[in-house]
PDB file of N, CA and C in Angstrom:
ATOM      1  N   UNK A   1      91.290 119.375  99.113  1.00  0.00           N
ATOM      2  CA  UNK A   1      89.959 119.595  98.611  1.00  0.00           C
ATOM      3  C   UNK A   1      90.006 119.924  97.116  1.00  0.00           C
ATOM      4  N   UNK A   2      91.330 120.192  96.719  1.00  0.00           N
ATOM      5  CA  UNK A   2      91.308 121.003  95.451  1.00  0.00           C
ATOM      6  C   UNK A   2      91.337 119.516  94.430  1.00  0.00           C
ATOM      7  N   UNK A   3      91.815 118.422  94.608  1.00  0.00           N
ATOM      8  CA  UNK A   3      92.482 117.276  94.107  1.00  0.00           C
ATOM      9  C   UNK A   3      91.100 116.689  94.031  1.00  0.00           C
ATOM     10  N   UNK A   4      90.239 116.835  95.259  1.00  0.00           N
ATOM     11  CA  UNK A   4      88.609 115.981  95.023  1.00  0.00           C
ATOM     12  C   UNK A   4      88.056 116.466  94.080  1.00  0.00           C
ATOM     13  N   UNK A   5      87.902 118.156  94.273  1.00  0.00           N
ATOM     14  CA  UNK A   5      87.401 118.960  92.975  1.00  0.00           C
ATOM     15  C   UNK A   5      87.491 118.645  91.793  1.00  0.00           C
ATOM     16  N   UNK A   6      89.023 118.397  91.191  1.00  0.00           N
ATOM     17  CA  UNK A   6      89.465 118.254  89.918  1.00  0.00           C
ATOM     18  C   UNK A   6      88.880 116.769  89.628  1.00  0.00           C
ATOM     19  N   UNK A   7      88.968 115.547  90.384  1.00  0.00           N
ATOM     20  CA  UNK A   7      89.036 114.510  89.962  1.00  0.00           C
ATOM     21  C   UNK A   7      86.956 114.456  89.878  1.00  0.00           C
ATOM     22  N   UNK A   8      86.010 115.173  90.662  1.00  0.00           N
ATOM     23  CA  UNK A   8      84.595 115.565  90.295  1.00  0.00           C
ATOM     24  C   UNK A   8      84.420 116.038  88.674  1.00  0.00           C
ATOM     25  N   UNK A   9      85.248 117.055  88.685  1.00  0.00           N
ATOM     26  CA  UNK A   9      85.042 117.476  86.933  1.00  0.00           C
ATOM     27  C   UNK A   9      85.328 116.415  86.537  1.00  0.00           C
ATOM     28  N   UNK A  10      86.169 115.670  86.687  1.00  0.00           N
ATOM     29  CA  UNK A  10      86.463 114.800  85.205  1.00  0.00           C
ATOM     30  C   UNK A  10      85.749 113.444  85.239  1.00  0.00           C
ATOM     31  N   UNK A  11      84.655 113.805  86.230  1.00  0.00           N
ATOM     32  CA  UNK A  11      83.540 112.411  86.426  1.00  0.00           C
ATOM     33  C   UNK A  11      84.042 111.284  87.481  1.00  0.00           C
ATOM     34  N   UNK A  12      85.068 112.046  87.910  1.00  0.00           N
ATOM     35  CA  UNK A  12      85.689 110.443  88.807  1.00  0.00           C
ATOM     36  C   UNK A  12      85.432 110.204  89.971  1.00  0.00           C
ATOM     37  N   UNK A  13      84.648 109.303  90.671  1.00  0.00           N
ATOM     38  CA  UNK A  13      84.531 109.578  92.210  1.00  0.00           C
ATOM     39  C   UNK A  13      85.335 110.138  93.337  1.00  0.00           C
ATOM     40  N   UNK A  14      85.785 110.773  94.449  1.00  0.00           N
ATOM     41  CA  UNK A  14      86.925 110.998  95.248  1.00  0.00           C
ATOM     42  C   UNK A  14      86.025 111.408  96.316  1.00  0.00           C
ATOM     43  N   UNK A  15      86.819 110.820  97.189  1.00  0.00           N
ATOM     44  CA  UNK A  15      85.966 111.073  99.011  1.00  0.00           C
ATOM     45  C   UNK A  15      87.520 111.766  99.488  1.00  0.00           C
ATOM     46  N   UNK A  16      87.139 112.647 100.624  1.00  0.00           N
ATOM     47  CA  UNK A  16      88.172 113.933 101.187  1.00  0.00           C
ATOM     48  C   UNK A  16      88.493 113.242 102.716  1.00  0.00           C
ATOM     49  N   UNK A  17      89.532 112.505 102.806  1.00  0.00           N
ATOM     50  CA  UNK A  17      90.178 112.216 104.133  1.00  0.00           C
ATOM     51  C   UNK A  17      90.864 113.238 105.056  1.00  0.00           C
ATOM     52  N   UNK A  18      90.385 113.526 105.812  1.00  0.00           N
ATOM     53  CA  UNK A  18      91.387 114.266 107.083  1.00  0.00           C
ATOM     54  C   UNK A  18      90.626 113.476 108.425  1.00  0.00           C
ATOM     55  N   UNK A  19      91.740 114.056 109.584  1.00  0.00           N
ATOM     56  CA  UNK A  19      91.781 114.329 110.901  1.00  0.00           C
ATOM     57  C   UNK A  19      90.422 115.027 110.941  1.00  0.00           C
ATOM     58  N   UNK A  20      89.588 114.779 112.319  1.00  0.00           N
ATOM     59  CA  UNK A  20      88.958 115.456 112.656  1.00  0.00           C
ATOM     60  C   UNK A  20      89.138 116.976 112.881  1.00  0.00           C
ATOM     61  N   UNK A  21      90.151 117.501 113.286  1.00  0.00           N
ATOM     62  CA  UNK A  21      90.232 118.881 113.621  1.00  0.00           C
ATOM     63  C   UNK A  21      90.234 119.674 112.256  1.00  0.00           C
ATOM     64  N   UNK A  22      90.088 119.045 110.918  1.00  0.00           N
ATOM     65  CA  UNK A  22      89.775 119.303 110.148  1.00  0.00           C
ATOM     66  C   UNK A  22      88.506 119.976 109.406  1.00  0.00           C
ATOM     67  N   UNK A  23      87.518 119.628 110.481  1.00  0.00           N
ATOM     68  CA  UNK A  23      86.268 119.243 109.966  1.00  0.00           C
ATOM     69  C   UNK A  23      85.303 120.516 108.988  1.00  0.00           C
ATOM     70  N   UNK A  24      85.743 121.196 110.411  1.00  0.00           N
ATOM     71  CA  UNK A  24      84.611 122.614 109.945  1.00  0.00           C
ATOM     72  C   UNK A  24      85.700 123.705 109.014  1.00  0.00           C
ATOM     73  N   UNK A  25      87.538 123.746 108.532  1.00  0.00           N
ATOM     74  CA  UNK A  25      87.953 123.936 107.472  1.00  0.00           C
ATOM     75  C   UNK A  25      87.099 123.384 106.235  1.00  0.00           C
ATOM     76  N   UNK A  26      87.026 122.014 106.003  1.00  0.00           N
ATOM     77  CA  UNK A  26      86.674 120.905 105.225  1.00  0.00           C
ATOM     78  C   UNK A  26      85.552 122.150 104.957  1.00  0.00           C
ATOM     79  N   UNK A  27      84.633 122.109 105.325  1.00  0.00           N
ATOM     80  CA  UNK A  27      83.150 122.781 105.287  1.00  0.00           C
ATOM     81  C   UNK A  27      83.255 124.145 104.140  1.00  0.00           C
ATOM     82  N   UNK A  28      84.360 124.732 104.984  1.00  0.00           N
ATOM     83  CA  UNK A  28      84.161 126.358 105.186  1.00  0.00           C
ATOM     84  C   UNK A  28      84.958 126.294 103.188  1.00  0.00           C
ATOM     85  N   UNK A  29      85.696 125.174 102.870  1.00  0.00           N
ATOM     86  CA  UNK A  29      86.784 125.144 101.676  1.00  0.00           C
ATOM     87  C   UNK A  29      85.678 124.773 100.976  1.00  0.00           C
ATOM     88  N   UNK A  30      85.010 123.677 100.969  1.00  0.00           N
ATOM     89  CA  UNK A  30      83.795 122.965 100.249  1.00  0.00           C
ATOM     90  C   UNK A  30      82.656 124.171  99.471  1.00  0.00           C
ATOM     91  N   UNK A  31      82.391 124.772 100.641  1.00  0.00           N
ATOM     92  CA  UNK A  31      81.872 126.132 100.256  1.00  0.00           C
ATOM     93  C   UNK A  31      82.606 126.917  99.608  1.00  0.00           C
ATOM     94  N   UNK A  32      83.441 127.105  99.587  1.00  0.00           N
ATOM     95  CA  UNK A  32      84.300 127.952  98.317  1.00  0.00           C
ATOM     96  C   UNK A  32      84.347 127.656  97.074  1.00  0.00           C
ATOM     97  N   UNK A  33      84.211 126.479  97.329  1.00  0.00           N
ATOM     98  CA  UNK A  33      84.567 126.123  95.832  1.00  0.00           C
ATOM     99  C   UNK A  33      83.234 125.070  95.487  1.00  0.00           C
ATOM    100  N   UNK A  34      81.884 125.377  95.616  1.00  0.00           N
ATOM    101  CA  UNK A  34      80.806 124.950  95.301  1.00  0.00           C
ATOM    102  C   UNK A  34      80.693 123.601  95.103  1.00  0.00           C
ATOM    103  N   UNK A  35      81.493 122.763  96.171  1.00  0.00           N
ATOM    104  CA  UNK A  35      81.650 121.205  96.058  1.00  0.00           C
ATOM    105  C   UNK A  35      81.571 120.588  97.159  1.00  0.00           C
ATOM    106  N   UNK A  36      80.150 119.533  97.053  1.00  0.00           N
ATOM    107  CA  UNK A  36      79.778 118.849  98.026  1.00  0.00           C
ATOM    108  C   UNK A  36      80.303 117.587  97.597  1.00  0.00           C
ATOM    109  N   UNK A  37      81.130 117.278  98.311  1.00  0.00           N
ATOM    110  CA  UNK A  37      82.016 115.776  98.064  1.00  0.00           C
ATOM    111  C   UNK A  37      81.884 115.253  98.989  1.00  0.00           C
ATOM    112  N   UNK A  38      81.574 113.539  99.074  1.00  0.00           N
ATOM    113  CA  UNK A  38      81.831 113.095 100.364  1.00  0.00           C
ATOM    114  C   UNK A  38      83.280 112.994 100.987  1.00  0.00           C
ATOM    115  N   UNK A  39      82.963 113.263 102.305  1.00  0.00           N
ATOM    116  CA  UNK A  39      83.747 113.461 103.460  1.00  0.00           C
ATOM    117  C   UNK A  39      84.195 112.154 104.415  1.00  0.00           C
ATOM    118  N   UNK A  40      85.456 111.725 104.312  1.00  0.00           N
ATOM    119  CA  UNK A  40      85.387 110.893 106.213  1.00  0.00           C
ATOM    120  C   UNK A  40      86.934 111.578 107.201  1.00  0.00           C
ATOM    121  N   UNK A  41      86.335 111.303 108.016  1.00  0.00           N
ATOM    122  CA  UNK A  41      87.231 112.250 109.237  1.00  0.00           C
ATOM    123  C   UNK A  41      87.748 110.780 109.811  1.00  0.00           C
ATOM    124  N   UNK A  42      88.810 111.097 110.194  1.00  0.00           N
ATOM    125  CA  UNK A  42      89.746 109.851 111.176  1.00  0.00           C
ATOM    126  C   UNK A  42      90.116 110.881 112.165  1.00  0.00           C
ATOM    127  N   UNK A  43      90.789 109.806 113.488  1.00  0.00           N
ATOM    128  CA  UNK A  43      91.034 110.416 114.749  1.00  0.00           C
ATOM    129  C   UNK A  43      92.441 111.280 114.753  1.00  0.00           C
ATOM    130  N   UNK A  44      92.415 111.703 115.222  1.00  0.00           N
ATOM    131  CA  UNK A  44      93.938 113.015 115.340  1.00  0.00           C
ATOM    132  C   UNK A  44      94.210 112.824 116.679  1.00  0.00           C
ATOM    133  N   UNK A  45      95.505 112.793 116.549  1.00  0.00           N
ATOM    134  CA  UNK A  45      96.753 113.342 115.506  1.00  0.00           C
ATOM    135  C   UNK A  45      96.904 112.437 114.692  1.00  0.00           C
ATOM    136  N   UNK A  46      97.937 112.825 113.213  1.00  0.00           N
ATOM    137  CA  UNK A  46      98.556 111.909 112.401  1.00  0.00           C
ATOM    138  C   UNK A  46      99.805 111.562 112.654  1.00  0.00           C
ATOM    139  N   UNK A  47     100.514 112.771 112.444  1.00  0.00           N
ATOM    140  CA  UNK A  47     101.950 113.115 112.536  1.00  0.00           C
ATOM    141  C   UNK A  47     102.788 112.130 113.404  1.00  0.00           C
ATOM    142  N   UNK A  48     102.272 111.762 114.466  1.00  0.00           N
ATOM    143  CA  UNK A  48     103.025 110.945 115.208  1.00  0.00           C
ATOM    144  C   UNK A  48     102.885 109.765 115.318  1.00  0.00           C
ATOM    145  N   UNK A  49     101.885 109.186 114.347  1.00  0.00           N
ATOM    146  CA  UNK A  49     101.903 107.565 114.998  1.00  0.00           C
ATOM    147  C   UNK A  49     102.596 106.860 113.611  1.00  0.00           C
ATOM    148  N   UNK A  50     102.625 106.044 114.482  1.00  0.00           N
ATOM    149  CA  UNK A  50     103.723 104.495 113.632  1.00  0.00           C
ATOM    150  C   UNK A  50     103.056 104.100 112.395  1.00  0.00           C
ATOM    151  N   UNK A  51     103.724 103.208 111.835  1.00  0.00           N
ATOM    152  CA  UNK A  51     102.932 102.383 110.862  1.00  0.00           C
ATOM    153  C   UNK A  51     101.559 101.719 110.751  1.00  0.00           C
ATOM    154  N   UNK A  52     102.266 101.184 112.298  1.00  0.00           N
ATOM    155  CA  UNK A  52     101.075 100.015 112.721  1.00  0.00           C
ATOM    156  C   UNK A  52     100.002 100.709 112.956  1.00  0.00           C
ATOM    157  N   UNK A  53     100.133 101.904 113.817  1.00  0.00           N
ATOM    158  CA  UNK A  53      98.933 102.242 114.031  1.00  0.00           C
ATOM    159  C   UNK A  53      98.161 103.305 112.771  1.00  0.00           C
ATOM    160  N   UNK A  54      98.941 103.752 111.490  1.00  0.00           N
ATOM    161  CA  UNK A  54      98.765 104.560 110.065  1.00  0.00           C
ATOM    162  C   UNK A  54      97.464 103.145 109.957  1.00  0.00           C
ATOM    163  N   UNK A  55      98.368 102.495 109.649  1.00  0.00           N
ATOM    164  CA  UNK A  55      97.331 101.149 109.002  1.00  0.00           C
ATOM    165  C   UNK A  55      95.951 100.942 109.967  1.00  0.00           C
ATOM    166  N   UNK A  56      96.187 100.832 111.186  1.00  0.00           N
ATOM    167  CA  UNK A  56      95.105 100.616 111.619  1.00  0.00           C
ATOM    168  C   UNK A  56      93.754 101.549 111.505  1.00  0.00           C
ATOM    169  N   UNK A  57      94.445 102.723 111.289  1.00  0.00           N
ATOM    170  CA  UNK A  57      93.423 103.879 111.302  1.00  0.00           C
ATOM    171  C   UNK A  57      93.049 103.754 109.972  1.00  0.00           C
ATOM    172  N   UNK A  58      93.575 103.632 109.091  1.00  0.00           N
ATOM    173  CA  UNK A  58      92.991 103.199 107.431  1.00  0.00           C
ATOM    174  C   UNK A  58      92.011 101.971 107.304  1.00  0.00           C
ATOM    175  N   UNK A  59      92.041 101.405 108.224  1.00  0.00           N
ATOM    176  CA  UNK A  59      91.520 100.205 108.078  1.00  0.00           C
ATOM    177  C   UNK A  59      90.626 100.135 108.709  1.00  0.00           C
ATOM    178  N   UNK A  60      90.295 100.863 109.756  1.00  0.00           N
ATOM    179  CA  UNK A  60      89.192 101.518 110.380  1.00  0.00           C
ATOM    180  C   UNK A  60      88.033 102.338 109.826  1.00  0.00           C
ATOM    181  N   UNK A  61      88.806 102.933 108.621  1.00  0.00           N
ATOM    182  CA  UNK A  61      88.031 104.209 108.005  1.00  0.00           C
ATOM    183  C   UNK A  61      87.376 103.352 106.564  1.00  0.00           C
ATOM    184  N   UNK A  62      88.188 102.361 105.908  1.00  0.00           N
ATOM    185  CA  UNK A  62      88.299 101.869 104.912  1.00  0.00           C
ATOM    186  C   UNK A  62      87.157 101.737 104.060  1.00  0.00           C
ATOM    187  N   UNK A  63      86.032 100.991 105.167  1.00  0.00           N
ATOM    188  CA  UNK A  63      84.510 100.796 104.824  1.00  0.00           C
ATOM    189  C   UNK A  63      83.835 101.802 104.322  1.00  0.00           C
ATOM    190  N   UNK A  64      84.120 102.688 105.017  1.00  0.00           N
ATOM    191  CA  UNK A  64      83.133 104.126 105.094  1.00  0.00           C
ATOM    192  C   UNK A  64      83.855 104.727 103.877  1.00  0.00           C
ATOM    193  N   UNK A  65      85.094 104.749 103.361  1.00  0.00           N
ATOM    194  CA  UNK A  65      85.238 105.413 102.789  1.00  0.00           C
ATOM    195  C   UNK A  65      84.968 104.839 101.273  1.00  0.00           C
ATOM    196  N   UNK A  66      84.826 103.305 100.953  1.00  0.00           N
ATOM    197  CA  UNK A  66      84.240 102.762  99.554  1.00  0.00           C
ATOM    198  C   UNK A  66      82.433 102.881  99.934  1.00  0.00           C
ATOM    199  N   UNK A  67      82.177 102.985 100.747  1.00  0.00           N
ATOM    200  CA  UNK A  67      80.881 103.270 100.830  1.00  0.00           C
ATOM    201  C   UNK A  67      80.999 104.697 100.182  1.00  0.00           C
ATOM    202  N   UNK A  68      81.440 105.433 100.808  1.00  0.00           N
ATOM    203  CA  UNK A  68      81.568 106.954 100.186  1.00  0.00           C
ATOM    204  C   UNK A  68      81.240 107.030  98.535  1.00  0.00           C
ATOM    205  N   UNK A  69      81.969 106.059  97.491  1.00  0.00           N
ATOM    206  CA  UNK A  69      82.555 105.669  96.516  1.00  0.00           C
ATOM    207  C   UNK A  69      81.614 105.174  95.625  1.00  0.00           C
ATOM    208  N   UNK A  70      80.901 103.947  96.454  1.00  0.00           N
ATOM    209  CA  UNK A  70      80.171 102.787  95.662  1.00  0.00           C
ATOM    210  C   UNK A  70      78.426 103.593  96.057  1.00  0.00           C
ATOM    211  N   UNK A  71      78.505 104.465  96.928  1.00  0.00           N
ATOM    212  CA  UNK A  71      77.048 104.404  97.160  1.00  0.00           C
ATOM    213  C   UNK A  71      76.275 105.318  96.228  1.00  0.00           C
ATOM    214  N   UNK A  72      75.135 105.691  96.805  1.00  0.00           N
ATOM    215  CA  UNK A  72      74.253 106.701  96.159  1.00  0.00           C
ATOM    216  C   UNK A  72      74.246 108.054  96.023  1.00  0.00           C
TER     217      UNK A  72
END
């Protein structure tokens, strides 16, 4: 969250990827540090899956997350 923050000051777009079990941290950090950034959540766990399936889950999220980027 701290890396979205920094790259907000310096005008640059950044959307905050985690795992769902992430979610309501995400929130509770956002609030700390007075930054509403867009958010996308992917499915959990990470830690254990393969390549194939790293990629698939990126590629799943991919849309949503240049939407995040390009939108309003």
């Amino acid at each position: 969250m701290h890396d979205i923050s920094d790259l907000e000051r310096r005008g640059l777009p950044g959307v905050f990827v985690a795992s769902e079990p992430f979610r309501d941290g995400a929130q509770v950090q956002s609030d700390a540090l007075g930054l509403d950034t867009a958010r996308v959540f992917v499915d959990h766990p990470i830690q254990d899956r393969t390549e194939d399936e790293m990629r698939a889950l990126a590629e799943a999220a991919f849309d949503e997350i240049v939407a995040c980027i390009t939108g309003p």
